[in-house]
C-alpha atoms as a PDB file:
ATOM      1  CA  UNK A   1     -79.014  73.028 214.430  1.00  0.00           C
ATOM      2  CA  UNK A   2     -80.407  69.899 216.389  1.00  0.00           C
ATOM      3  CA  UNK A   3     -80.812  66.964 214.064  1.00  0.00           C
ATOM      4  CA  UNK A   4     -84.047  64.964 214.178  1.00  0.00           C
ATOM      5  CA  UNK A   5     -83.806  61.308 215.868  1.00  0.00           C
ATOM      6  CA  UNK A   6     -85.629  58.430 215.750  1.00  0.00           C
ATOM      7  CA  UNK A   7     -86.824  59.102 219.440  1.00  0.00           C
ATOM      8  CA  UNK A   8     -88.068  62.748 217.525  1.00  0.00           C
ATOM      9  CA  UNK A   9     -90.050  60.881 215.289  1.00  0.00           C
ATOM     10  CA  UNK A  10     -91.630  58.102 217.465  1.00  0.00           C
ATOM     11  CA  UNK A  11     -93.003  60.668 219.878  1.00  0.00           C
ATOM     12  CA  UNK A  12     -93.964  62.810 216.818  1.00  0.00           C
ATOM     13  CA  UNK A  13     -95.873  59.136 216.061  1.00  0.00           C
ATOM     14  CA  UNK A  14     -97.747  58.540 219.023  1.00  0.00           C
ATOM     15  CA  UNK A  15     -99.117  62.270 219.120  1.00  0.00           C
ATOM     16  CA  UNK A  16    -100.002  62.363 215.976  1.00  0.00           C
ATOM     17  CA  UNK A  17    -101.646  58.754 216.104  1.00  0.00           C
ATOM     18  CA  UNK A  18    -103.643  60.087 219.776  1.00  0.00           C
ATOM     19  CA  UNK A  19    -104.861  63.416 218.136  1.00  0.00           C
ATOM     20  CA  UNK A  20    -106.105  61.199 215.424  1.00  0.00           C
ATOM     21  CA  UNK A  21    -108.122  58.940 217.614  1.00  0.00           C
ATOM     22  CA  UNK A  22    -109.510  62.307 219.766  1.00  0.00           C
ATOM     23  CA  UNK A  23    -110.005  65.037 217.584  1.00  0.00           C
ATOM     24  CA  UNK A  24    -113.406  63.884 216.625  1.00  0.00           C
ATOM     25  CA  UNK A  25    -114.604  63.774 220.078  1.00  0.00           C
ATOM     26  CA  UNK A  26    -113.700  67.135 221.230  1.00  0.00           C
ATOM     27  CA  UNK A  27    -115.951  69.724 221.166  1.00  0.00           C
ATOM     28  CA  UNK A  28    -114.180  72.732 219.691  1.00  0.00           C
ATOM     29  CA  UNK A  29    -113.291  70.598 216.431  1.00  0.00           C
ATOM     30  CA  UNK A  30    -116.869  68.104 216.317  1.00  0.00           C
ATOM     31  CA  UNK A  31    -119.098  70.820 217.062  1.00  0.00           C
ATOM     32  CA  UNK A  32    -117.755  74.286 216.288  1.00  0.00           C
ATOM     33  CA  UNK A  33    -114.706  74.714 213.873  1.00  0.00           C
ATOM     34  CA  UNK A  34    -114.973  72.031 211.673  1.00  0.00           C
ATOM     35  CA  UNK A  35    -118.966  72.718 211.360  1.00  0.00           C
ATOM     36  CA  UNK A  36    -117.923  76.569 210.620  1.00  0.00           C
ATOM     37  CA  UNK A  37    -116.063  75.249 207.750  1.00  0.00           C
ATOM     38  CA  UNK A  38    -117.919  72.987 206.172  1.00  0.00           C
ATOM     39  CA  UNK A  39    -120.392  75.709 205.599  1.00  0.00           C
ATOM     40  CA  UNK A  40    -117.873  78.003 204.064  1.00  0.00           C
ATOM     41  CA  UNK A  41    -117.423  74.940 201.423  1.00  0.00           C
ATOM     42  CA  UNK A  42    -119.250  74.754 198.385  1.00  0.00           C
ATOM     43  CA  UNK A  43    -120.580  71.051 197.258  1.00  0.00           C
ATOM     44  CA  UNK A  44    -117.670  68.772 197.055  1.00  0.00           C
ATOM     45  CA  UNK A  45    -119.901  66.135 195.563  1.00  0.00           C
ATOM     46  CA  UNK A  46    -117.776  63.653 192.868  1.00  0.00           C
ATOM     47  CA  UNK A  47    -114.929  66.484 193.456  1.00  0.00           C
ATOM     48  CA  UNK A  48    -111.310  65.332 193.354  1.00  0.00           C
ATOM     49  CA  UNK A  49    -109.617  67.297 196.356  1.00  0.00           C
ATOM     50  CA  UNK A  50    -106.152  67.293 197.797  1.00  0.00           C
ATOM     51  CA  UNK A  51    -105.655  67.825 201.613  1.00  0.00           C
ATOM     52  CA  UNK A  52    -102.421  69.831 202.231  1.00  0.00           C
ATOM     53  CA  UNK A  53    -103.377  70.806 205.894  1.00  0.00           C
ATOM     54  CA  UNK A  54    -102.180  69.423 209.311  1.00  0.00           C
ATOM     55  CA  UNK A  55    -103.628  66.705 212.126  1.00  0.00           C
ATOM     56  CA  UNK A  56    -105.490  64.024 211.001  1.00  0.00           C
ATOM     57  CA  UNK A  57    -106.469  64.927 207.842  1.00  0.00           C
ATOM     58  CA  UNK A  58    -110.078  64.076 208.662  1.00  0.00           C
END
C-alpha cells in the first residue's frame, strides 16, 4: 500500500484551494446543480446544519 507524503498532501492543497476559488464561477455548479438542490431543501432559516460532503463546502 503506497503511503501518503507530504508532496501527496500539498498537491491535494493547491487543488483543493483552486476548486475553491472556481467552483462558483462554473456553470454546471452556479447555475444548474447547486440551484437543483437548493430547491429540494426545505427553509434552513436559524437551522444548525453540519456539512459532511466534499469540495469547498460552499
Amino acid at each position: 500500500m503506497k503511503q501518503l507524503t507530504e508532496h501527496t498532501g500539498a498537491s491535494y492543497k493547491g487543488k483543493a484551494l483552486k476548486y475553491a476559488e472556481t467552483v462558483d464561477t462554473k456553470p454546471w455548479n452556479a447555475f444548474y446543480e447547486r440551484s437543483a438542490v437548493i430547491s429540494l431543501l426545505p427553509s434552513l432559516t436559524n437551522a444548525n446544519v453540519l456539512d459532511a460532503g466534499c469540495g469547498s463546502g460552499w
